[in-house]
C-alpha atoms as a PDB file:
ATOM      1  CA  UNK A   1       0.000   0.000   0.000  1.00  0.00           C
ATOM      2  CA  UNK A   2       2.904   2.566   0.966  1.00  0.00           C
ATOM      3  CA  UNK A   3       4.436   1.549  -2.939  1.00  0.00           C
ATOM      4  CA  UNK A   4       0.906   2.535  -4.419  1.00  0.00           C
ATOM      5  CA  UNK A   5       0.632   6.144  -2.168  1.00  0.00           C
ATOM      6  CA  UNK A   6       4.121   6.699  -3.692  1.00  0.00           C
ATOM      7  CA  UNK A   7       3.541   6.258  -7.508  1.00  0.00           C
ATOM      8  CA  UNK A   8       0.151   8.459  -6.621  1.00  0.00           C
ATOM      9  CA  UNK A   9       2.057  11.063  -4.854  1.00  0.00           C
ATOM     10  CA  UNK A  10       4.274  11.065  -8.233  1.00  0.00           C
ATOM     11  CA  UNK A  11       2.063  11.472 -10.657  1.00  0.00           C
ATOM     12  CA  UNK A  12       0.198  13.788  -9.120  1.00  0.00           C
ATOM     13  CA  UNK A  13       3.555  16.194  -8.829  1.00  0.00           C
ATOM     14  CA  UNK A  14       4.219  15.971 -12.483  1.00  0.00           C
ATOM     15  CA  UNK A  15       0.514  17.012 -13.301  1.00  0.00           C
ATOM     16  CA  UNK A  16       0.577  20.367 -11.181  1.00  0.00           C
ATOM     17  CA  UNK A  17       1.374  23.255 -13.240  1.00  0.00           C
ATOM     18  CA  UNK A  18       4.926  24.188 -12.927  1.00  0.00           C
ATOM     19  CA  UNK A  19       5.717  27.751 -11.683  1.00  0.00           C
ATOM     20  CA  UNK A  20       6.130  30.300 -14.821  1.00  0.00           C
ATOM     21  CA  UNK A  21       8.470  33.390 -14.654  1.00  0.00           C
ATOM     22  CA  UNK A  22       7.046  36.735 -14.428  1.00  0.00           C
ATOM     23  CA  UNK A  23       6.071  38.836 -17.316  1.00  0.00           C
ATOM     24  CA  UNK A  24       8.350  41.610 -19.075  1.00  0.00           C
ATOM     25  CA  UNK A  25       7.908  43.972 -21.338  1.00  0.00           C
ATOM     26  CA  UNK A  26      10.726  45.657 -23.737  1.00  0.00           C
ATOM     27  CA  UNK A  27      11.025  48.610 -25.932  1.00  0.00           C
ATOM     28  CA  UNK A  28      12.988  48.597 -29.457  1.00  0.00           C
ATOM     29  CA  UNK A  29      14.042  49.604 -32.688  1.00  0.00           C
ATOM     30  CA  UNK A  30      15.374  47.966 -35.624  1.00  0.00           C
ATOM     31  CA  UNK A  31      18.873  46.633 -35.709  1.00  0.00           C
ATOM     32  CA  UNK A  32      18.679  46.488 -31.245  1.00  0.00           C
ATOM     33  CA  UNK A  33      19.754  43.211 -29.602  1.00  0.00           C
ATOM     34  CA  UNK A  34      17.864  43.467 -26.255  1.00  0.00           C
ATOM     35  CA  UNK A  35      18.149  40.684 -23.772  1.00  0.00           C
ATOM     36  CA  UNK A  36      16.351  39.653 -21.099  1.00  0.00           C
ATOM     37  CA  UNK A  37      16.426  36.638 -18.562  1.00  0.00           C
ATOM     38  CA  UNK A  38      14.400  34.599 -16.856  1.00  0.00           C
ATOM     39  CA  UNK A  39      14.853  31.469 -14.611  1.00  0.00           C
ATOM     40  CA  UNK A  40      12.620  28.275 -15.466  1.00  0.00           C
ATOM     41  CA  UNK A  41      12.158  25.341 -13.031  1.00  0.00           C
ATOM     42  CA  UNK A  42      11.721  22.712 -15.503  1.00  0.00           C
ATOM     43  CA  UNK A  43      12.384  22.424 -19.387  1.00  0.00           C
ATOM     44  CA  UNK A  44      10.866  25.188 -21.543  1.00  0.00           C
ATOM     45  CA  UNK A  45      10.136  26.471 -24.961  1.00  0.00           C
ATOM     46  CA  UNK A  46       9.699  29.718 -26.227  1.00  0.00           C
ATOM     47  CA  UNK A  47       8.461  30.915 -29.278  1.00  0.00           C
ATOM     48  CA  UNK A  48       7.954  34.471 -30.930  1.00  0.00           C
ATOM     49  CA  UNK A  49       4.426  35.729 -32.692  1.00  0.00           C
ATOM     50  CA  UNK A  50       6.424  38.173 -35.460  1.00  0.00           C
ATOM     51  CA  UNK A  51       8.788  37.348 -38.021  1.00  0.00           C
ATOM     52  CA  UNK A  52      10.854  40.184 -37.022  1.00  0.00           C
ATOM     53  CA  UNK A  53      11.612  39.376 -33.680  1.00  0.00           C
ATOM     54  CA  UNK A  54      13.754  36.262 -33.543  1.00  0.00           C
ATOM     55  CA  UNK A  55      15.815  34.378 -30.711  1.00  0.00           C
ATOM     56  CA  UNK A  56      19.909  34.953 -31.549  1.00  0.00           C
ATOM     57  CA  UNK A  57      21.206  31.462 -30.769  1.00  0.00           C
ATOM     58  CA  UNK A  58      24.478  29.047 -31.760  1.00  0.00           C
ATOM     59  CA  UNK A  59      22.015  27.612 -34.906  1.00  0.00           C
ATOM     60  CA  UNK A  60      21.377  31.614 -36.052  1.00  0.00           C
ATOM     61  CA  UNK A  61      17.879  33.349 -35.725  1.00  0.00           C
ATOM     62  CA  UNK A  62      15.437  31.347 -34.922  1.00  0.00           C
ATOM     63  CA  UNK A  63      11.545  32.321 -33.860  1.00  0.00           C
ATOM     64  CA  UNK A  64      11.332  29.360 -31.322  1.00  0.00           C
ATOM     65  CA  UNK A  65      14.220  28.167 -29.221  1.00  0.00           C
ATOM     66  CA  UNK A  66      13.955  25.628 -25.645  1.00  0.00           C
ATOM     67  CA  UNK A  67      16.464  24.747 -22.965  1.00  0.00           C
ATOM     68  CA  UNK A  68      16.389  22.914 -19.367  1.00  0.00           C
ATOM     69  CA  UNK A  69      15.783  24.051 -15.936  1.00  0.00           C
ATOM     70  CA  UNK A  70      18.163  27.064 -14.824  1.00  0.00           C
ATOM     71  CA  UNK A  71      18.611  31.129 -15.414  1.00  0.00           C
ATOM     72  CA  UNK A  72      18.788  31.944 -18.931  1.00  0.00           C
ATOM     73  CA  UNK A  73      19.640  34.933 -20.860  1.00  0.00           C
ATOM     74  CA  UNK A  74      17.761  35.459 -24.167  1.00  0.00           C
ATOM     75  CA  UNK A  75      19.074  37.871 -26.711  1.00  0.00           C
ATOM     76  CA  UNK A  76      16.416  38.782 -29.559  1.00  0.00           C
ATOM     77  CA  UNK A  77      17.729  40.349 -33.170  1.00  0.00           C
ATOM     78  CA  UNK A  78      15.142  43.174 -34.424  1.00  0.00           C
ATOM     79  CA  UNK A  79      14.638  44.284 -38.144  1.00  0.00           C
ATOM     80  CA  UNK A  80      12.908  46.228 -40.358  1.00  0.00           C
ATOM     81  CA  UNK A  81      10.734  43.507 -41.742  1.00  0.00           C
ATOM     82  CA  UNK A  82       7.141  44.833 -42.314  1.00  0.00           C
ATOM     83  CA  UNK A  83       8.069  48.019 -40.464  1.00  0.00           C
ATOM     84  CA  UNK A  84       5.412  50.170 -40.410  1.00  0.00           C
ATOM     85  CA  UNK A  85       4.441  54.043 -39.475  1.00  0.00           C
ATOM     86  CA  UNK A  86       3.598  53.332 -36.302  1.00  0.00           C
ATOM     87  CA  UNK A  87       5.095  51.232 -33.646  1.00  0.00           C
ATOM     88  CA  UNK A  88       4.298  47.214 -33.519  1.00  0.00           C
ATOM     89  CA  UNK A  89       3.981  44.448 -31.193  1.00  0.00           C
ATOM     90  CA  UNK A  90       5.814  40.889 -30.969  1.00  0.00           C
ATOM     91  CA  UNK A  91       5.007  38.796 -27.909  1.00  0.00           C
ATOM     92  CA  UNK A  92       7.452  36.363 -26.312  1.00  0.00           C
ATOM     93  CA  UNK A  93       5.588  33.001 -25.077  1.00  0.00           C
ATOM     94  CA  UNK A  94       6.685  30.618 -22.663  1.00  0.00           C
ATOM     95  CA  UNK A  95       6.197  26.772 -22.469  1.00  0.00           C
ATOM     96  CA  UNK A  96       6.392  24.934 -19.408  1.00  0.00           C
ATOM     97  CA  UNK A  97       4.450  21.438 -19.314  1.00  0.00           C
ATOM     98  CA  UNK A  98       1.115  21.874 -19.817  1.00  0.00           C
ATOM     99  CA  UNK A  99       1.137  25.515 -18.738  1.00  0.00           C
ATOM    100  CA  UNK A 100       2.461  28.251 -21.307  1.00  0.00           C
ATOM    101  CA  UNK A 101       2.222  32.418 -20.798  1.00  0.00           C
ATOM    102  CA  UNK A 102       3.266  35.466 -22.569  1.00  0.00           C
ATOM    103  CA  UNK A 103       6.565  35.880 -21.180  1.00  0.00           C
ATOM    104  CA  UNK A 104       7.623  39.435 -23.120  1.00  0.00           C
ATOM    105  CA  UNK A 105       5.985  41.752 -24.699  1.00  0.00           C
ATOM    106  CA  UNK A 106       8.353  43.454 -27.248  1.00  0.00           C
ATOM    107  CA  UNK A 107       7.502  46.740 -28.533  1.00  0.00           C
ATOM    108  CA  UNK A 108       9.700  47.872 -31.844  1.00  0.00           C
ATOM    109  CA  UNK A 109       9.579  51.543 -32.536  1.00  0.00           C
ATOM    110  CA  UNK A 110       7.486  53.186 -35.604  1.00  0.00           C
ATOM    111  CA  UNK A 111       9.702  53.434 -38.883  1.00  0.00           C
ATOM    112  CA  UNK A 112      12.091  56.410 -38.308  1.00  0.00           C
ATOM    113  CA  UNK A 113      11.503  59.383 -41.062  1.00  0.00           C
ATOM    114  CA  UNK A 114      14.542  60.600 -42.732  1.00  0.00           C
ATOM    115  CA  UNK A 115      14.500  63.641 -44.618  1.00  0.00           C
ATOM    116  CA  UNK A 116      18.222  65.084 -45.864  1.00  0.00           C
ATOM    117  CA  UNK A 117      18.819  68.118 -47.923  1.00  0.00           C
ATOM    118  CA  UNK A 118      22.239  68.845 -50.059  1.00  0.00           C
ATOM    119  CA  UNK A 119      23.520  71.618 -51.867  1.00  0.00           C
ATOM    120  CA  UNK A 120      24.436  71.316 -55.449  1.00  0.00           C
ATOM    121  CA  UNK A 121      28.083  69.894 -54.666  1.00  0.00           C
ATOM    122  CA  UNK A 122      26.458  67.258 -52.286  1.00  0.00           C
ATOM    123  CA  UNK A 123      27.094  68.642 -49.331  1.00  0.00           C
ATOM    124  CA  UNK A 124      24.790  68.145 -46.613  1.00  0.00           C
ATOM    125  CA  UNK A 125      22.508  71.754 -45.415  1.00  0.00           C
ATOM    126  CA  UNK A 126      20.243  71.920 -42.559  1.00  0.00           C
ATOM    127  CA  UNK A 127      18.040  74.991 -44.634  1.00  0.00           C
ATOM    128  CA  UNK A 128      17.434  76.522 -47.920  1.00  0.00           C
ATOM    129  CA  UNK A 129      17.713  79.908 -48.808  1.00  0.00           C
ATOM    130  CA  UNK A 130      14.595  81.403 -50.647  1.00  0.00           C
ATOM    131  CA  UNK A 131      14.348  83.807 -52.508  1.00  0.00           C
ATOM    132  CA  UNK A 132      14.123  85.451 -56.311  1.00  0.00           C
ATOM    133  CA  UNK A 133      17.759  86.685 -56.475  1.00  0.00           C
ATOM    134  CA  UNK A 134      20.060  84.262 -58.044  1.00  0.00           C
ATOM    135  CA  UNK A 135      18.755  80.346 -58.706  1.00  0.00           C
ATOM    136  CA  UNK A 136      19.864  77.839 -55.777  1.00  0.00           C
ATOM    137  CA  UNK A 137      20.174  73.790 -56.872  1.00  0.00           C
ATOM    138  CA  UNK A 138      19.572  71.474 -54.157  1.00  0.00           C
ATOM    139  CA  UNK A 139      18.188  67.751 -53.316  1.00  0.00           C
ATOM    140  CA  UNK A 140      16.399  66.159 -51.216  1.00  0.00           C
ATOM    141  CA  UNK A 141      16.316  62.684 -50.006  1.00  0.00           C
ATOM    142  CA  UNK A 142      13.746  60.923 -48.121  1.00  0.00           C
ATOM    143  CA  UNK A 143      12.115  57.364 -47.257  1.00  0.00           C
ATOM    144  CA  UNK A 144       8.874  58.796 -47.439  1.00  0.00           C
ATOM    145  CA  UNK A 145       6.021  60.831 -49.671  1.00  0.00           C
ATOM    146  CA  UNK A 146       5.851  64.492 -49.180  1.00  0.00           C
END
């Protein structure tokens, strides 16, 4: 009878849900390597929502990576895929078992506007002289419509 409360006892410890970490949340912009960590009490997976958020690891970029039981530090690679005008949202989720969270919430800035403005010889100006007296050549450059 003790061998059967045993194996009962057992089983029933590998069916509770195992204790996830805490929730973080990180702020971005293309081309950042943020890191965060995190310590897991059993083996875990994690796995990213958006293409452009991605787990650096020995095998390259990768949008789900796992590891055992211990502290871990996670460094993510940002980029410009599917950038947009205004800032978007990846989330980070955590598997445990049968229990599985949003672990971070990663929050990559809106696509930066770039406007640049050269004389004739190329030479970068910060403002243009107007006016009718004599004819002034410049360009401009930008990654947007204006």
């Amino acid at each position: 009878m003790l061998t059967v409360a045993i194996v009962a006892m057992a089983c029933s410890n590998e069916d509770s849900p195992k204790p996830l970490p805490t929730l973080d949340n990180i702020e971005c912009k293309v081309g950042d390597k943020p890191h965060f960590e995190f310590t897991a009490s059993h083996d875990w997976q994690l796995s990213s929502n958006a293409t452009w958020c991605k787990f650096i690891t020995a095998a390259g970029t990768v949008l789900d990576t796992s590891g055992k039981a211990g502290k871990h530090t996670i460094t993510l690679n940002i980029t410009d895929e599917g950038i947009k005008e205004t800032a978007t949202t990846a989330t980070i989720t955590i598997k445990m078992g049968a229990s599985s969270q949003t672990l971070v919430t990663v929050e990559r800035a809106a696509k930066e506007l770039v406007l640049k403005i050269k004389d004739a010889n190329g030479k970068s100006i910060d403002a243009i002289e107007l006016g009718y007296d004599e004819w002034l050549s410049f360009d401009i450059e930008a990654n947007f419509t204006f």
